[in-house]
Protein backbone atom coordinates (compact mmCIF):
# COMPACT_ATOMS: atom_id res chain seq x y z
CA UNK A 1 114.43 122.43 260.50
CA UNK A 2 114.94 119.09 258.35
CA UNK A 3 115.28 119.27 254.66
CA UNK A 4 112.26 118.95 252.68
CA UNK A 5 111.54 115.30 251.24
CA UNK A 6 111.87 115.31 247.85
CA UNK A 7 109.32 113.97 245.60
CA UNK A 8 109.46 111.96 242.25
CA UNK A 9 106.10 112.17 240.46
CA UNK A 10 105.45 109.89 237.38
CA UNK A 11 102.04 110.30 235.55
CA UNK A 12 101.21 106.77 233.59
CA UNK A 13 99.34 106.17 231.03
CA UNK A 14 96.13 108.76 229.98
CA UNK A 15 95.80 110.89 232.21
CA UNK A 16 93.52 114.12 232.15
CA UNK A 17 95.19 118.06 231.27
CA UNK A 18 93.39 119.21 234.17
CA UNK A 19 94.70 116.63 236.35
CA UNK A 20 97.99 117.56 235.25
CA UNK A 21 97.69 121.18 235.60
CA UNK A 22 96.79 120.07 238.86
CA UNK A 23 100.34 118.12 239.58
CA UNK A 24 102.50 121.03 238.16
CA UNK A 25 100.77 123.43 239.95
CA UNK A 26 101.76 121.77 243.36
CA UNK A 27 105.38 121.52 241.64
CA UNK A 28 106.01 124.99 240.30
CA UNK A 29 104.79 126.25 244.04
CA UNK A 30 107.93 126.01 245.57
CA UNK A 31 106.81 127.86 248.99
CA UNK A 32 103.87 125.37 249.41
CA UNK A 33 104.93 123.51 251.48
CA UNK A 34 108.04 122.78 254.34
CA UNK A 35 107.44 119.11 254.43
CA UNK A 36 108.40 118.42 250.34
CA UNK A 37 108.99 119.67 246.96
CA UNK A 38 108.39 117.83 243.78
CA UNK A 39 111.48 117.90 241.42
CA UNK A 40 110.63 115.96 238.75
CA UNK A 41 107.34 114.68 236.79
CA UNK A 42 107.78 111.72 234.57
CA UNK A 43 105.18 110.85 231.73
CA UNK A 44 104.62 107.28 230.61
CA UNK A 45 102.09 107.68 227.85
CA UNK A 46 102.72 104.83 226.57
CA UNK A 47 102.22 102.27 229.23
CA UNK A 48 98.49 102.03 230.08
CA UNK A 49 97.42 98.46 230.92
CA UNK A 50 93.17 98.35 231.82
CA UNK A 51 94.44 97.71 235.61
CA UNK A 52 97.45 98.08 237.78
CA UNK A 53 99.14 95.86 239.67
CA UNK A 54 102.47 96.04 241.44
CA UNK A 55 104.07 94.31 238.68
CA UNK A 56 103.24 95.91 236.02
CA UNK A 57 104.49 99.18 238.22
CA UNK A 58 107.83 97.83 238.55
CA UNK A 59 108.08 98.07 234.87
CA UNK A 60 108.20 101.68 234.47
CA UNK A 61 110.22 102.05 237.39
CA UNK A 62 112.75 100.13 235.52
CA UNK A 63 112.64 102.58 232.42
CA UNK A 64 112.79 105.88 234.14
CA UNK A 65 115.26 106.56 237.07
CA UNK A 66 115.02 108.30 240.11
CA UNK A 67 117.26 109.94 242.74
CA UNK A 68 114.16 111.49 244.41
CA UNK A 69 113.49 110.52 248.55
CA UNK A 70 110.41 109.03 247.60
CA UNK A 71 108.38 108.00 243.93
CA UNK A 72 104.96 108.76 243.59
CA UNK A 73 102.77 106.98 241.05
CA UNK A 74 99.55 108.42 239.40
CA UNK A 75 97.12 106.57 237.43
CA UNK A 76 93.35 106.65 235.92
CA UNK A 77 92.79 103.03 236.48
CA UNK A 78 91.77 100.47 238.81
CA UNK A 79 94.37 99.33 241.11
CA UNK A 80 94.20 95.66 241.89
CA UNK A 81 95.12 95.22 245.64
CA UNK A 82 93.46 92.68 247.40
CA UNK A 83 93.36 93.04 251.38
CA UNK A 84 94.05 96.69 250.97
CA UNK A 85 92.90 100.29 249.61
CA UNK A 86 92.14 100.68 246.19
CA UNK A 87 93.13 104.49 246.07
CA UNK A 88 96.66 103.33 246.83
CA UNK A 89 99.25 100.67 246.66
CA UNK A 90 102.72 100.61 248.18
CA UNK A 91 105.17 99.30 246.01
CA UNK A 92 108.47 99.63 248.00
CA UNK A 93 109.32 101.36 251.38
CA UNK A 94 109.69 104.59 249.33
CA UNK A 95 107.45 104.06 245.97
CA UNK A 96 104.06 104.38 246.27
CA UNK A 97 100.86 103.66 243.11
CA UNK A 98 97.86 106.27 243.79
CA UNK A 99 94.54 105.96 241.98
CA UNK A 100 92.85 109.00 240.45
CA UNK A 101 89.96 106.13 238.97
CA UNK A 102 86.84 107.92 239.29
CA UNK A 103 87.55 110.37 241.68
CA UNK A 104 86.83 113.36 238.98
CA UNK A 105 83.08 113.08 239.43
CA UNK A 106 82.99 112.00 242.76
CA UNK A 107 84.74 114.88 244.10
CA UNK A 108 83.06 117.30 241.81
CA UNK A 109 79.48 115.75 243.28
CA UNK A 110 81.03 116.38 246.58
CA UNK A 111 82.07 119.95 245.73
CA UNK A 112 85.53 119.04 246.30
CA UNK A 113 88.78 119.57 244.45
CA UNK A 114 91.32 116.75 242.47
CA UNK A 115 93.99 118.95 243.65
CA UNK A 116 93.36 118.63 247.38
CA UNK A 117 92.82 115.02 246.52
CA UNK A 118 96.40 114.87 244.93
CA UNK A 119 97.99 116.91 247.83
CA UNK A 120 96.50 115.03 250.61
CA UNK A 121 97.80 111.80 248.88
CA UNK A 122 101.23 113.03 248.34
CA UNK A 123 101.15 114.97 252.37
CA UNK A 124 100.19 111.39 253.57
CA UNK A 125 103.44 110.02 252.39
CA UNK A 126 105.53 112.52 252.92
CA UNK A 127 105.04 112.75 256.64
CA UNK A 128 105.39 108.74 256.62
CA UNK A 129 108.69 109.06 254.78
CA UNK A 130 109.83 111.65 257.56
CA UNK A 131 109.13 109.45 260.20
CA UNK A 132 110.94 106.48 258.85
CA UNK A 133 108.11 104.80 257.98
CA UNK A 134 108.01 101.65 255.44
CA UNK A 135 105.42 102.18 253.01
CA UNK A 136 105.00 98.58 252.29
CA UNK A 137 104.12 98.11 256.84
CA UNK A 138 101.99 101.13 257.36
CA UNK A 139 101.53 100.88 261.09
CA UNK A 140 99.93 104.41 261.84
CA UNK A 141 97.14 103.74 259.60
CA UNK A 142 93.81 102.50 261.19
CA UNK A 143 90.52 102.20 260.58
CA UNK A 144 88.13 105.30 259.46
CA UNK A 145 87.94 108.02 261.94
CA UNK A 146 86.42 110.84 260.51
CA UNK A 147 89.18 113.58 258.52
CA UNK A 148 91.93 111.78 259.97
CA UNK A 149 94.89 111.58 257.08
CA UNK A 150 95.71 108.90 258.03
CA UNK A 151 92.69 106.51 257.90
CA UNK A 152 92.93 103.72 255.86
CA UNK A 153 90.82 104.30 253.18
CA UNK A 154 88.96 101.50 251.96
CA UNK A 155 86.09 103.24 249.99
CA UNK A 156 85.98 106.03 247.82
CA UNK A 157 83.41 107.73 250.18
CA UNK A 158 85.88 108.02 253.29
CA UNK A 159 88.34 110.17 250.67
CA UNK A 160 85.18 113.05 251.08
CA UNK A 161 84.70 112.74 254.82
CA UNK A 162 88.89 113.39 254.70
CA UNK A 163 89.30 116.21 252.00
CA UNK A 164 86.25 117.85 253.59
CA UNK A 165 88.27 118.76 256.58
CA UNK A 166 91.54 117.27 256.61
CA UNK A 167 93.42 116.68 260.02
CA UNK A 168 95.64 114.19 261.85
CA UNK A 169 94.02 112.37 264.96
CA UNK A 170 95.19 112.44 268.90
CA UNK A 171 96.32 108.95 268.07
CA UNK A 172 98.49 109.72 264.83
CA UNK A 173 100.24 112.80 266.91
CA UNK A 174 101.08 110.57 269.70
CA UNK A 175 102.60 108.25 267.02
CA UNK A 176 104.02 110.73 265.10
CA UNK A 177 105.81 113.11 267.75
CA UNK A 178 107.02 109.81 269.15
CA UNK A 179 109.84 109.25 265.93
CA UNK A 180 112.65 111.17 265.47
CA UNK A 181 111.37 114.19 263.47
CA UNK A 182 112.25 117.65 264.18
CA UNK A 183 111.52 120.16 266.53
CA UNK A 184 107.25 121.30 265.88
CA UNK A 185 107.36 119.09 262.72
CA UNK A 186 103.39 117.98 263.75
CA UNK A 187 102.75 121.60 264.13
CA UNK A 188 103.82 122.38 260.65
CA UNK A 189 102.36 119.30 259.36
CA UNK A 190 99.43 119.80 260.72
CA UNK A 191 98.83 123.24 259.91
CA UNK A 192 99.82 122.59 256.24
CA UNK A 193 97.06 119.43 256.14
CA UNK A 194 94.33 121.87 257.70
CA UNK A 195 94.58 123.93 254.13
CA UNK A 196 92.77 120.66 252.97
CA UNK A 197 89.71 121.96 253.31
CA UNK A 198 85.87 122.64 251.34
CA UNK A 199 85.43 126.27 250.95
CA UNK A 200 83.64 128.15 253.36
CA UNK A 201 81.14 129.06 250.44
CA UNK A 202 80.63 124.85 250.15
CA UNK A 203 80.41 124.36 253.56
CA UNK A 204 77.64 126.39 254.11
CA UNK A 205 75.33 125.04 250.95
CA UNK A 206 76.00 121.71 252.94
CA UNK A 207 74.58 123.12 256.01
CA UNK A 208 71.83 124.57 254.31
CA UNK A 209 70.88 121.21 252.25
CA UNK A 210 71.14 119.20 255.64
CA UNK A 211 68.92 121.80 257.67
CA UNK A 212 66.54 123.33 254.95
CA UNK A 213 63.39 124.20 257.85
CA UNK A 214 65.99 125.90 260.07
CA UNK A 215 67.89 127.69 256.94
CA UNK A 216 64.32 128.84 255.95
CA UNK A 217 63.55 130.85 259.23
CA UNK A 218 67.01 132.19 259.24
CA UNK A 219 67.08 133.68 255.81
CA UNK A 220 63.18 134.94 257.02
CA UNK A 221 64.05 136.35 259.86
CA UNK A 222 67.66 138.32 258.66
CA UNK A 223 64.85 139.31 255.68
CA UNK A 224 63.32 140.90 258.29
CA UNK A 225 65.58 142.40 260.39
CA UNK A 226 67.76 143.89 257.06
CA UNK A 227 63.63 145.21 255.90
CA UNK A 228 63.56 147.03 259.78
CA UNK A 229 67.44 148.25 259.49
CA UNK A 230 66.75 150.12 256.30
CA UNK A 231 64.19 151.58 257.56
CA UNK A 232 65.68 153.14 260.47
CA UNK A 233 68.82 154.43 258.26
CA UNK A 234 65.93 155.75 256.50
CA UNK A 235 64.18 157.78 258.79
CA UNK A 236 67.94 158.82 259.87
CA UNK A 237 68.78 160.35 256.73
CA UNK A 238 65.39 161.98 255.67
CA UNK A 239 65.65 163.75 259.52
């Protein structure tokens, strides 16, 4: 199996102590993931400009080296990146700027999780970097299909339709298993990416919000069939 990518995290500017709770957690797990480790998190308190740009990027990359396989940004600002996602912007063919900029309340309206946010962010680069792919010419991306990694992202809202279910398309396998990656590396990636995922105890207070008239006889009818149940066991163990 290939080595595991290794990733250079650098936190700029003010940035939340749950958020990075969040970031060291996916660090100190060492047996996360086969696909990447993190071994190293920079802080750049200082540096926190009221928007991003590549530019003002390349600064810090100037003050703070890295021998990491690939550099991952983190802010709580607006990127400004005009033709192309404003959750991310590629900086170099390894260095990438994400954007946590109101995603806090969004996910947390969405029952969803900053972490898996952070980690789907950080899988979708990882698996580009280990097929040789240029951040800066991301040809695998396309447009929204529905929990596909790999859909290009324009709006907050297609983030939750991703985290709810995370996956990688028939399209991005066929792309993907045709680069020179090792042997069952989509397998592994894939089944790593499913762990993206609402819980199962969210998924069903979706269900029940989007079908409140069937929910309604459902919960009457187990009602009744518990009410009959404990009756029998009833009459069971009085006989």
């Amino acid at each position: 199996m290939s080595a595991k990518i290794s990733v250079h995290i650098d936190l700029l500017g003010t940035i939340a102590k749950d958020i990075k709770k969040d970031v060291n957690k996916i660090r100190n797990n060492r047996n996360l993931s086969e696909l990447f480790v993190v071994d190293r998190i920079n802080e750049a308190i200082g540096f926190d400009p009221p928007e991003y740009t590549k530019s003002e990027f390349l600064e810090v990359l100037f003050n703070v080296k890295h021998e990491s396989e690939i550099r991952i940004g983190i802010i709580d600002k607006k990127i400004s990146n005009k033709g192309g996602s404003h959750l991310y912007l590629p900086i170099s063919e390894n260095v990438v700027l994400i954007s946590i900029f109101g995603m806090k309340n969004l996910l947390k309206n969405e029952d969803l999780s900053m972490y898996n946010y952070l980690l789907s962010m950080i899988y979708k680069f990882v698996i580009l970097k280990h097929i040789e792919c240029d951040f800066t010419d991301i040809t695998i991306h396309h447009p929204m299909h529905k929990h596909c990694l790999f859909a290009k992202c324009d709006d907050k809202e297609d983030i939750v339709q991703v985290l709810s279910a995370a996956g990688i398309c028939t399209s991005c396998r066929g792309t993907i298993e045709k680069r020179p990656v090792f042997l069952g590396f989509f397998e592994a990636a894939n089944k790593e990416i499913k762990h993206i995922k609402k819980p199962i105890f969210y998924k069903i207070k979706d269900w029940v919000e989007r079908h409140p008239i069937v929910s309604l006889v459902i919960f009457c009818l187990t009602s009744i069939f518990l009410g009959l149940l404990s009756n029998v066991i009833y009459g069971i163990l009085k006989g």
